[in-house]
C-alpha atoms as a PDB file:
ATOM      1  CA  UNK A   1      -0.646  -0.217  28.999  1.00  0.00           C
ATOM      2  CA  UNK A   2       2.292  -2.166  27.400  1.00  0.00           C
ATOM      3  CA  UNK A   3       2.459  -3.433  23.697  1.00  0.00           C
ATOM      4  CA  UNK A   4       4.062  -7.250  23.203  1.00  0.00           C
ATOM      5  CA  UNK A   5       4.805  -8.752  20.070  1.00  0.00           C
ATOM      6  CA  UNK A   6       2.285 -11.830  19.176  1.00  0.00           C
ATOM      7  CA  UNK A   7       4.948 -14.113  17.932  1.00  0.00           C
ATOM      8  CA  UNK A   8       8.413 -15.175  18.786  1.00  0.00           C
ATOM      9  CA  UNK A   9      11.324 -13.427  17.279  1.00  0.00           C
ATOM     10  CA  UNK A  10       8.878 -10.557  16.628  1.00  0.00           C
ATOM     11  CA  UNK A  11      11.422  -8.042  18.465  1.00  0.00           C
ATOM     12  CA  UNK A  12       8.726  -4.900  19.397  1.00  0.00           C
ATOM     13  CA  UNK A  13      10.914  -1.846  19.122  1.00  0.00           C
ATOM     14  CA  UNK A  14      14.296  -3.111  18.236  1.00  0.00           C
ATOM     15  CA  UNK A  15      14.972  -0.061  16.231  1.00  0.00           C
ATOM     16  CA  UNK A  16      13.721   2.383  19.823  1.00  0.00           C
ATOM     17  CA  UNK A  17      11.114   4.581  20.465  1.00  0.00           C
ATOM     18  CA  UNK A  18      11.061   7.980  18.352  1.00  0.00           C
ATOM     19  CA  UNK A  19       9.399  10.728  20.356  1.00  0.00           C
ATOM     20  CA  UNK A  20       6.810  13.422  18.427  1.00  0.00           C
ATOM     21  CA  UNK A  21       6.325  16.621  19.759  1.00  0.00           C
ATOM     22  CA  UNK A  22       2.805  16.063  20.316  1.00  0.00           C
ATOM     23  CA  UNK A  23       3.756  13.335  22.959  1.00  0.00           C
ATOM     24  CA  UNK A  24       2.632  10.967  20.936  1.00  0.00           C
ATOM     25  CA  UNK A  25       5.540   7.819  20.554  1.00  0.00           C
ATOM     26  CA  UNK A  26       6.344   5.395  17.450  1.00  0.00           C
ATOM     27  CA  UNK A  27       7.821   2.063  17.142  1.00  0.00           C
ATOM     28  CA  UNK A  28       9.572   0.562  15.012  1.00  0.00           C
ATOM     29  CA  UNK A  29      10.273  -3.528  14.429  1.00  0.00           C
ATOM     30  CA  UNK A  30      11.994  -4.178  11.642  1.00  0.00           C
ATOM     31  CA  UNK A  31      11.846  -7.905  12.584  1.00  0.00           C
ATOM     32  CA  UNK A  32       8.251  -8.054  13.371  1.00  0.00           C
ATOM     33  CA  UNK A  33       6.108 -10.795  11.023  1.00  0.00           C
ATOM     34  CA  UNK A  34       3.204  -8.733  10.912  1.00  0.00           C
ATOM     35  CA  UNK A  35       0.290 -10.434   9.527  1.00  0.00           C
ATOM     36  CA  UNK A  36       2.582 -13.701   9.261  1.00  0.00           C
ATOM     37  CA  UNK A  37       5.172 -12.285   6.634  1.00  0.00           C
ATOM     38  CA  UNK A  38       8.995 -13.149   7.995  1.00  0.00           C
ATOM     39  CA  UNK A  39      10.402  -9.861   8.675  1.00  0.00           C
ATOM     40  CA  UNK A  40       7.685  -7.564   7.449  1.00  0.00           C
ATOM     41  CA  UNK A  41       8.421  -4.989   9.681  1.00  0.00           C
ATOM     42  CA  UNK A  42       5.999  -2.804  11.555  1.00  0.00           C
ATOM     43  CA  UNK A  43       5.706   0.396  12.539  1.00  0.00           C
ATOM     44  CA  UNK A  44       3.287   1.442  15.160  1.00  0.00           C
ATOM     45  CA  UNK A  45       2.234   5.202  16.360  1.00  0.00           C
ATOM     46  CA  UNK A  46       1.294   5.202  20.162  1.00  0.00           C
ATOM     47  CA  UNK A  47      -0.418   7.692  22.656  1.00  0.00           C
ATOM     48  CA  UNK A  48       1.803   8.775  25.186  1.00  0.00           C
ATOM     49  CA  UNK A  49      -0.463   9.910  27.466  1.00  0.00           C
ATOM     50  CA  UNK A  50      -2.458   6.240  27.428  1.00  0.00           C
ATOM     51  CA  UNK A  51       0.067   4.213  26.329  1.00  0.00           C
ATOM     52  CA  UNK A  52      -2.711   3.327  23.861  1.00  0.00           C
ATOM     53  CA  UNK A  53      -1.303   2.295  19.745  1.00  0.00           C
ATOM     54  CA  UNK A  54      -3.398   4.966  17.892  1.00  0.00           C
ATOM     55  CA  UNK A  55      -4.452   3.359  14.181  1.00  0.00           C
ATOM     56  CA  UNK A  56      -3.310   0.199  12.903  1.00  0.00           C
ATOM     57  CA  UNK A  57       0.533  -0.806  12.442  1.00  0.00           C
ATOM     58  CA  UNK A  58       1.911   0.194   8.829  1.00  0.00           C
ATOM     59  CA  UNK A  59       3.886  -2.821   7.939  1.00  0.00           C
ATOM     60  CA  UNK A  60       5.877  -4.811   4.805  1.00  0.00           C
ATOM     61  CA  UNK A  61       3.803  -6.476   2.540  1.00  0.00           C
ATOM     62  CA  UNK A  62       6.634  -9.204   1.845  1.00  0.00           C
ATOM     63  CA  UNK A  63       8.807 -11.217   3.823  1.00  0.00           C
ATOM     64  CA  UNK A  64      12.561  -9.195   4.550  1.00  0.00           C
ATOM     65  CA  UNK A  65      11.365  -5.724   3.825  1.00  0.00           C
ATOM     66  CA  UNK A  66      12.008  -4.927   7.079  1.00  0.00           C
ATOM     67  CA  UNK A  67      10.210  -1.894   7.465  1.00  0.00           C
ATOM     68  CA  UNK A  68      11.423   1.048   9.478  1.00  0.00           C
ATOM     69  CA  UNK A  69      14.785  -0.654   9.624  1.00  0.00           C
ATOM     70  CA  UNK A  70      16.867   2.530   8.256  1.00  0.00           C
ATOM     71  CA  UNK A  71      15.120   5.018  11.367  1.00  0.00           C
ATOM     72  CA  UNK A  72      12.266   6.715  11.734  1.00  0.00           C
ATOM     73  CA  UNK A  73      12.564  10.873  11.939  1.00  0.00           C
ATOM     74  CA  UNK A  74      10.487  13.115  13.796  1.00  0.00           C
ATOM     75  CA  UNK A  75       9.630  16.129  11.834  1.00  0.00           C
ATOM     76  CA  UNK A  76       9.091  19.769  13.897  1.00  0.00           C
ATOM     77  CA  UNK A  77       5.084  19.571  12.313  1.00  0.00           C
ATOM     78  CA  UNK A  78       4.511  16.064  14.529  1.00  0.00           C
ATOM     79  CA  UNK A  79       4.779  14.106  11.266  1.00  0.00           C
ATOM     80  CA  UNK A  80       7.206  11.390  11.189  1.00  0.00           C
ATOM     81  CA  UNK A  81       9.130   9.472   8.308  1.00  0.00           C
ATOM     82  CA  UNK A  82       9.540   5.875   8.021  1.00  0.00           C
ATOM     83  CA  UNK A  83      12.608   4.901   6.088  1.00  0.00           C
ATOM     84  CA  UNK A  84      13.241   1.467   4.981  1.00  0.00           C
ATOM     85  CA  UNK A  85      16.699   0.499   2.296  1.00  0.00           C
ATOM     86  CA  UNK A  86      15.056  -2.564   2.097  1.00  0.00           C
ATOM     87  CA  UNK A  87      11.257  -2.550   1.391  1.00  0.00           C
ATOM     88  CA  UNK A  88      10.424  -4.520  -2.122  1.00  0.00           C
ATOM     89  CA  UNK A  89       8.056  -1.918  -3.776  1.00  0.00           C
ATOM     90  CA  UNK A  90       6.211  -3.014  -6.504  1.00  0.00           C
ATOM     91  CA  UNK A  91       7.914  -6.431  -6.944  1.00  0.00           C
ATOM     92  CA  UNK A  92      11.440  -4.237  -7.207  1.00  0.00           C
ATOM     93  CA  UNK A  93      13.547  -6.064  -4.492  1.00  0.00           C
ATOM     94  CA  UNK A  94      15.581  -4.039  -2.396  1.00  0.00           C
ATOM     95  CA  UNK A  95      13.857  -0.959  -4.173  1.00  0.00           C
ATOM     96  CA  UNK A  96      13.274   0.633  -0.972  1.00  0.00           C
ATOM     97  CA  UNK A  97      11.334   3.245   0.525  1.00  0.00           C
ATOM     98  CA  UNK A  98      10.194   6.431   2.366  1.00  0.00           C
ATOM     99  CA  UNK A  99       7.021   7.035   3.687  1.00  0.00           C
ATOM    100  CA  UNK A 100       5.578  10.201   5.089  1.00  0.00           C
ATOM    101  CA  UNK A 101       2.980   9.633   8.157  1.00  0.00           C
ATOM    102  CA  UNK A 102       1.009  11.552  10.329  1.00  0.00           C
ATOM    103  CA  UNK A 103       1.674  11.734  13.392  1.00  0.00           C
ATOM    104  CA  UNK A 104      -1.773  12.647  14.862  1.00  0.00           C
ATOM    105  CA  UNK A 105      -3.841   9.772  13.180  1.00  0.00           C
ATOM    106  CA  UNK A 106      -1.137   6.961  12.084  1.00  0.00           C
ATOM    107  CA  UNK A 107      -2.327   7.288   8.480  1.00  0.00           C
ATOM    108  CA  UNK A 108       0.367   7.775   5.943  1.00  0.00           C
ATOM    109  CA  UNK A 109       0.673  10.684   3.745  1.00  0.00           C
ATOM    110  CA  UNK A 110       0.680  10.709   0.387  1.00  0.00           C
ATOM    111  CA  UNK A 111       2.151   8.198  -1.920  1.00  0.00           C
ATOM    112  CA  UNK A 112       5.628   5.816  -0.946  1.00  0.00           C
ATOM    113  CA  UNK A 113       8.708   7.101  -2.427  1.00  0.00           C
ATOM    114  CA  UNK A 114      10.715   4.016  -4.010  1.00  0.00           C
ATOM    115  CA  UNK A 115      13.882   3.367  -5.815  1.00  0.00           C
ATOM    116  CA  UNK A 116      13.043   2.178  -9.634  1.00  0.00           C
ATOM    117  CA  UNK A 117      15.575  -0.596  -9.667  1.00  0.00           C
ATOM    118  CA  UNK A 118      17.016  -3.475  -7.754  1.00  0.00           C
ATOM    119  CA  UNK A 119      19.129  -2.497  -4.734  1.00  0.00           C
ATOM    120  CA  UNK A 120      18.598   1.199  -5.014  1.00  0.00           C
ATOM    121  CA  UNK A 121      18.051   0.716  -1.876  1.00  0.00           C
ATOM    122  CA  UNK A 122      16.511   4.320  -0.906  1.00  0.00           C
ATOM    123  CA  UNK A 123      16.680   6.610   1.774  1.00  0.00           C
ATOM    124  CA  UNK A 124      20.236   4.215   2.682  1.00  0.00           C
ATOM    125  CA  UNK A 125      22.207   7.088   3.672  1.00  0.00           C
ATOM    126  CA  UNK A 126      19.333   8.806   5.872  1.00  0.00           C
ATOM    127  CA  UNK A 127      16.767  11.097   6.376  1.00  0.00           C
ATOM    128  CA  UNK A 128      17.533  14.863   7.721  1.00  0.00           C
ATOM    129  CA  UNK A 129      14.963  16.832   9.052  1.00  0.00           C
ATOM    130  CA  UNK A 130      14.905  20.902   8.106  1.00  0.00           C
ATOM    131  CA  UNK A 131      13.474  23.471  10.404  1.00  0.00           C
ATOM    132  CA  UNK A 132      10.780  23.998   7.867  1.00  0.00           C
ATOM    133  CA  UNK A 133       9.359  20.409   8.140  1.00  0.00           C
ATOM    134  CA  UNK A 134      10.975  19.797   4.637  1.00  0.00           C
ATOM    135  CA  UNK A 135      13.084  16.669   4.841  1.00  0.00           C
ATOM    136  CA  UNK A 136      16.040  15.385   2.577  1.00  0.00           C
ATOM    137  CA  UNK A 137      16.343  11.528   1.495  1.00  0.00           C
ATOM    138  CA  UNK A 138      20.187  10.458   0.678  1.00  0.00           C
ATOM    139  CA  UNK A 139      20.533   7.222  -0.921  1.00  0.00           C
ATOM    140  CA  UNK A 140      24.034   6.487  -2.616  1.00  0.00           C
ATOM    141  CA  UNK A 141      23.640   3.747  -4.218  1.00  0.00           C
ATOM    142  CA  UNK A 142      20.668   5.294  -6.151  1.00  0.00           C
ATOM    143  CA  UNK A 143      21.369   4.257 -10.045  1.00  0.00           C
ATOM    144  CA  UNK A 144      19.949   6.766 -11.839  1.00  0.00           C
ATOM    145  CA  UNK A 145      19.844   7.394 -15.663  1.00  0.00           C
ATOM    146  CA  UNK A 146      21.525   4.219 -15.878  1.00  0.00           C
ATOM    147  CA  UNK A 147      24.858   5.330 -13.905  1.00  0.00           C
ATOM    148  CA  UNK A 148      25.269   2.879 -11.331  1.00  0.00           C
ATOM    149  CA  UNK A 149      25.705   4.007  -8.051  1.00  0.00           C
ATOM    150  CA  UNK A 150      25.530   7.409  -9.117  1.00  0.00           C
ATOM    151  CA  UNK A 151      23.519   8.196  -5.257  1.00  0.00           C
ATOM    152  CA  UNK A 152      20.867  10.841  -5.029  1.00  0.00           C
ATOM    153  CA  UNK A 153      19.555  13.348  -2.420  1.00  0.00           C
ATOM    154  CA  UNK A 154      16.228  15.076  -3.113  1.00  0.00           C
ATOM    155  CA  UNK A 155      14.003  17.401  -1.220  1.00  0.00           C
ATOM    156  CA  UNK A 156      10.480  16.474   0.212  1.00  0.00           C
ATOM    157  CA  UNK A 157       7.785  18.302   1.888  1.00  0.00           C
ATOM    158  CA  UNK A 158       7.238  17.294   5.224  1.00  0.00           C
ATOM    159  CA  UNK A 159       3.320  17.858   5.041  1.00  0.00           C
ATOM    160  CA  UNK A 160       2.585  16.262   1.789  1.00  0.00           C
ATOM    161  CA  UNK A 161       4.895  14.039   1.087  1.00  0.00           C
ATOM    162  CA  UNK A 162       5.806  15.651  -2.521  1.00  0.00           C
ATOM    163  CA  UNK A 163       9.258  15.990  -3.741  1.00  0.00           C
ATOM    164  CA  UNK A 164      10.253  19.374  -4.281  1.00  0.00           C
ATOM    165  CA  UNK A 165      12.194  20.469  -7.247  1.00  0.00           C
ATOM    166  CA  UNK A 166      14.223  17.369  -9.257  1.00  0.00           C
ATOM    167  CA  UNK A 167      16.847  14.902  -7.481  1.00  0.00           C
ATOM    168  CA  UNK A 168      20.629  16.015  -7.146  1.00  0.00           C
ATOM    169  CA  UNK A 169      22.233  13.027  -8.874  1.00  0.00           C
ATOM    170  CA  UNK A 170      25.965  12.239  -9.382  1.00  0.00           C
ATOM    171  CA  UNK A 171      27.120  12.522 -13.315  1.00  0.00           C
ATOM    172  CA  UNK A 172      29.898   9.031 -13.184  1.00  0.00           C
ATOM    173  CA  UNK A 173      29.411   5.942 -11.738  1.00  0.00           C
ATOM    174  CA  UNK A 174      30.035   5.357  -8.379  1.00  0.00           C
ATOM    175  CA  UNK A 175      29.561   9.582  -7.114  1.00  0.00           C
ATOM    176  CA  UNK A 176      27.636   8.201  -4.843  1.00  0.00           C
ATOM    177  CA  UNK A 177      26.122  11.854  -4.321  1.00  0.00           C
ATOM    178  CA  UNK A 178      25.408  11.851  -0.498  1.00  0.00           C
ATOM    179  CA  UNK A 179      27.586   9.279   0.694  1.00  0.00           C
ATOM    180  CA  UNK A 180      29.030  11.291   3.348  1.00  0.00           C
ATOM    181  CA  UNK A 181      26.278  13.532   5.111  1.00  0.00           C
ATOM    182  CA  UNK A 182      23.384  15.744   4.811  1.00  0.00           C
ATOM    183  CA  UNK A 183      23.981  19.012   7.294  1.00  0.00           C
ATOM    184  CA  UNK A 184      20.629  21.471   8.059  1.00  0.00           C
ATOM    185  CA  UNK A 185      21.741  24.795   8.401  1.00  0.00           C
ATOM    186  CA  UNK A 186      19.964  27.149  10.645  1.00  0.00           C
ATOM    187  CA  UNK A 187      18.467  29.189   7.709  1.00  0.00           C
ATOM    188  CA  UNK A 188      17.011  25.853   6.810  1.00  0.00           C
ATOM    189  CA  UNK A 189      18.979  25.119   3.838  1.00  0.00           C
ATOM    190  CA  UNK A 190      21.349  22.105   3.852  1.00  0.00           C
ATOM    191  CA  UNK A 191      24.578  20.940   2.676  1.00  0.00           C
ATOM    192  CA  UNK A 192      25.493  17.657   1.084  1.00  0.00           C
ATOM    193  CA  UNK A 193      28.714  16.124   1.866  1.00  0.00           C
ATOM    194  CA  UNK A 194      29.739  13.252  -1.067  1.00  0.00           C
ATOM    195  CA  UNK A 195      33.747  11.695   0.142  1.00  0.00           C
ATOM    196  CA  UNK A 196      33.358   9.472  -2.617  1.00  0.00           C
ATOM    197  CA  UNK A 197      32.104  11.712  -5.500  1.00  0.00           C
ATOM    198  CA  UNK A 198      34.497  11.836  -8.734  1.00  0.00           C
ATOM    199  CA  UNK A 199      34.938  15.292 -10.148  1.00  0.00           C
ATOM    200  CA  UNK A 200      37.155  16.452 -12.614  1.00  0.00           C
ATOM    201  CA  UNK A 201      38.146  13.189 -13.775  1.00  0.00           C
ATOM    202  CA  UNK A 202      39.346  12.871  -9.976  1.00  0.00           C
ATOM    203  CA  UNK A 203      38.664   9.264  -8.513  1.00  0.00           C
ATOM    204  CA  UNK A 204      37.054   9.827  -5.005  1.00  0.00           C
ATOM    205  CA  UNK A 205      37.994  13.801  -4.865  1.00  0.00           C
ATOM    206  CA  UNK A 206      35.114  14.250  -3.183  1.00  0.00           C
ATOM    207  CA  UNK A 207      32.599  17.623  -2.760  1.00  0.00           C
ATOM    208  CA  UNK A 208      30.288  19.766  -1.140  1.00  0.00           C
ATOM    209  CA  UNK A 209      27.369  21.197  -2.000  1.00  0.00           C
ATOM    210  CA  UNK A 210      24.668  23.249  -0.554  1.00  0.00           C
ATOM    211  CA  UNK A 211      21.046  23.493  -1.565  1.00  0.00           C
ATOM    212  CA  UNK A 212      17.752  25.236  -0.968  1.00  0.00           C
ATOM    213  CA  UNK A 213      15.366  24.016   1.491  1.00  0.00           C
ATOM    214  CA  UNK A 214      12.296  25.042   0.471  1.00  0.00           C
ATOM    215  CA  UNK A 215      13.130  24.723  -3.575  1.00  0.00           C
ATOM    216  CA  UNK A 216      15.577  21.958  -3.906  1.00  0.00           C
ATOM    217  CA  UNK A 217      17.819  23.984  -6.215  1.00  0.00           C
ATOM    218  CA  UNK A 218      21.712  24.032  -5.675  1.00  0.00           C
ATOM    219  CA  UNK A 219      23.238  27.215  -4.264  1.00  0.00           C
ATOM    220  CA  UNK A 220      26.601  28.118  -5.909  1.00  0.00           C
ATOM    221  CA  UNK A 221      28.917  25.971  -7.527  1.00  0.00           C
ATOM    222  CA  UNK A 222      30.717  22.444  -6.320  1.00  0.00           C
ATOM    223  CA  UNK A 223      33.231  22.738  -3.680  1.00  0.00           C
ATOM    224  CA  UNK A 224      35.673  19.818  -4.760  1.00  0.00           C
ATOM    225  CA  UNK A 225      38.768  18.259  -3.655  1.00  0.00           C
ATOM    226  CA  UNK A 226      41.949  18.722  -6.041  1.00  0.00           C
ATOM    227  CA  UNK A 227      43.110  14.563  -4.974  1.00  0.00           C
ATOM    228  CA  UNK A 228      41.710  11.500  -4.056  1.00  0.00           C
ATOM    229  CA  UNK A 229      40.212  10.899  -1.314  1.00  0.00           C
ATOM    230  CA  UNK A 230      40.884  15.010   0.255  1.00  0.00           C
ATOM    231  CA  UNK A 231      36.973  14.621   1.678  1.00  0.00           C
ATOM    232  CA  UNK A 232      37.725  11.177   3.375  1.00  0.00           C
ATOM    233  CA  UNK A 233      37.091  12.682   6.786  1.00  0.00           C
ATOM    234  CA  UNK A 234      34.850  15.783   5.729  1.00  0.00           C
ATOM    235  CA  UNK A 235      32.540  17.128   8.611  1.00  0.00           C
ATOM    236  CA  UNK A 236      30.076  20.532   8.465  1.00  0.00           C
ATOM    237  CA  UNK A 237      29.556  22.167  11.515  1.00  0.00           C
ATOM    238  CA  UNK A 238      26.309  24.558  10.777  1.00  0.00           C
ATOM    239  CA  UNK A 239      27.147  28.616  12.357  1.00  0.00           C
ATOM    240  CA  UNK A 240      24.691  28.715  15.469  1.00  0.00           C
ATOM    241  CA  UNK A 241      24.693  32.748  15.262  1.00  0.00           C
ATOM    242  CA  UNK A 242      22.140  32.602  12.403  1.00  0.00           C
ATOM    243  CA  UNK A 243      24.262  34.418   9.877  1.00  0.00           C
ATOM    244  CA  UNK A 244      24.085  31.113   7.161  1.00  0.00           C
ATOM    245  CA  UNK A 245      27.597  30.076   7.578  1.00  0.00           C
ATOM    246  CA  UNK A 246      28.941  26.707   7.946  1.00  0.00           C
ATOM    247  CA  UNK A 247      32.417  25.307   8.474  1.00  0.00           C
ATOM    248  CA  UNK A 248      34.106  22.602   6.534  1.00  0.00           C
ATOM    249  CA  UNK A 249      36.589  20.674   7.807  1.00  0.00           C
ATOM    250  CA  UNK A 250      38.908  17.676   6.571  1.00  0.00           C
ATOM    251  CA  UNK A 251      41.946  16.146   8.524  1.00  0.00           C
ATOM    252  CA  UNK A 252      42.424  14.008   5.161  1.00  0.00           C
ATOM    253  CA  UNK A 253      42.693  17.142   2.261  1.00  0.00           C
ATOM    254  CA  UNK A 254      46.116  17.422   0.331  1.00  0.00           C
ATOM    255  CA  UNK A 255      47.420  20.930   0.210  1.00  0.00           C
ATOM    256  CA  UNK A 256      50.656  22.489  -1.444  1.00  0.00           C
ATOM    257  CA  UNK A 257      51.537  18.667  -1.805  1.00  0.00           C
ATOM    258  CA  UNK A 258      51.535  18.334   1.686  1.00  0.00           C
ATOM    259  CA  UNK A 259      49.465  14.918   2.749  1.00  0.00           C
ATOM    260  CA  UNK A 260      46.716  15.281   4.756  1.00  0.00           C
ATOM    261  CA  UNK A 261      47.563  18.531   5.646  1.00  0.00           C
ATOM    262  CA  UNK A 262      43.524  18.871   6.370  1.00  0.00           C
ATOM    263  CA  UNK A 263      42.432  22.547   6.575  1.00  0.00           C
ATOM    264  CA  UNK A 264      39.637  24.340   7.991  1.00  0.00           C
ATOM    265  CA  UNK A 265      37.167  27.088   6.023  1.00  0.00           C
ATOM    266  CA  UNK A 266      34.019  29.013   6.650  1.00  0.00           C
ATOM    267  CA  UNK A 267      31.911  28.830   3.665  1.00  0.00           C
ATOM    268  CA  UNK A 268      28.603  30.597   3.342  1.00  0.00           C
END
């Protein structure tokens, strides 16, 4: 069985092919005109043992919202997320959005999740699938409260499509809360990496935080830089051994005075 797009330019499965765990396949064309809409976008879900599309496409309803165009993620319960920076929800351009879908049927879940104002453009930092089929949406250029670019990162449940617990938003303009990574740790909480975050009146310091994964809600305090730009290169590396540590390391922190000095620490 093969799928073709029906007009030219179309580009079926530009983004790839994300595999479910039920062997089921989806694909995603940012490009595709779907129902004759420039750049619509379509996602399809598709039977991998028939090679036959299961459901009808889930597509953009207006031209350049390009849906699927930021990935789509596999969840561990065969449910898959569509994320697209720059769907136009409710005539908000660039709002965009996340959508929940099941992987079984093609049908989404619940209701879209969209930025509230022009060029929030959600979900653009990524999604990151948890171990308990919770998944976290990072968008830093989220403007929320009226701080501009103040980025969010919030918790959603992976079989309803609710957000758990309230958004973890930067406090200044320009935190851009998120902007470096989300980490899963094995214990299925998760760690949020922000290079660019301002904290303590420090342009671009920088911090780490991490959070529950089945409540949303922070664990501990802020782990900041003390200079600008000391979480330029941040990475976590999550503890395989199951004990809830992870390890933070920056080739770009200041320490003693010393520039770029970087360090290593296990945090838990």
């Amino acid at each position: 069985m093969e799928l073709f797009g029906d007009l030219a330019n179309d580009s079926l499965g530009s983004m790839g092919i994300t595999a479910l765990g039920n062997n089921n396949f989806v694909i995603a064309s940012p490009e595709d005109d779907e129902g004759g809409v420039t750049d619509a976008g379509s996602v399809r879900l598709v039977n991998g043992s028939t090679g036959v599309q299961i459901g009808a496409a889930l597509a953009g309803n207006d031209a350049l919202d390009l849906l699927g165009v930021t990935g789509i993620t596999a969840l561990g319960n065969n449910n898959y997320v569509i994320a697209s920076e720059r769907d136009d929800v409710g005539g908000i351009v660039d709002a965009g959005s996340v959508r929940l879908v099941d992987g079984s049927t093609g049908v989404q879940i619940g209701t879209t999740l969209a930025g509230d104002v022009t060029n929030d453009v959600n979900s653009v930092t990524g999604i990151t699938a948890l171990g308990n089929n919770n998944f976290v949406i990072a968008t830093e250029n989220d403007d929320v409260g009226g701080i501009v670019d103040a980025g969010s990162v919030r918790l959603v449940n992976g079989n309803t499509g609710d957000q758990i617990g309230a958004a973890l938003v930067g406090d200044v303009a320009y935190d851009r809360l998120g902007s470096g990574s989300v980490t899963a740790l094995v214990n299925n909480n998760f760690v949020i990496a922000s290079d660019q975050d301002n904290e303590n009146g420090i342009t671009d310091a920088g911090s780490i935080i991490m959070v529950d994964g089945s409540t949303g809600a922070q664990i501990g305090d802020n782990f900041t830089g003390s200079v600008s730009g000391d979480f330029a290169s941040v990475s976590i590396t999550p503890s395989a051994t199951g004990l809830y540590y992870y390890i933070l390391s920056t080739s770009s922190a200041d320490n003693g005075g010393m520039v770029d000095s970087g360090f290593v620490s296990v945090m838990k």
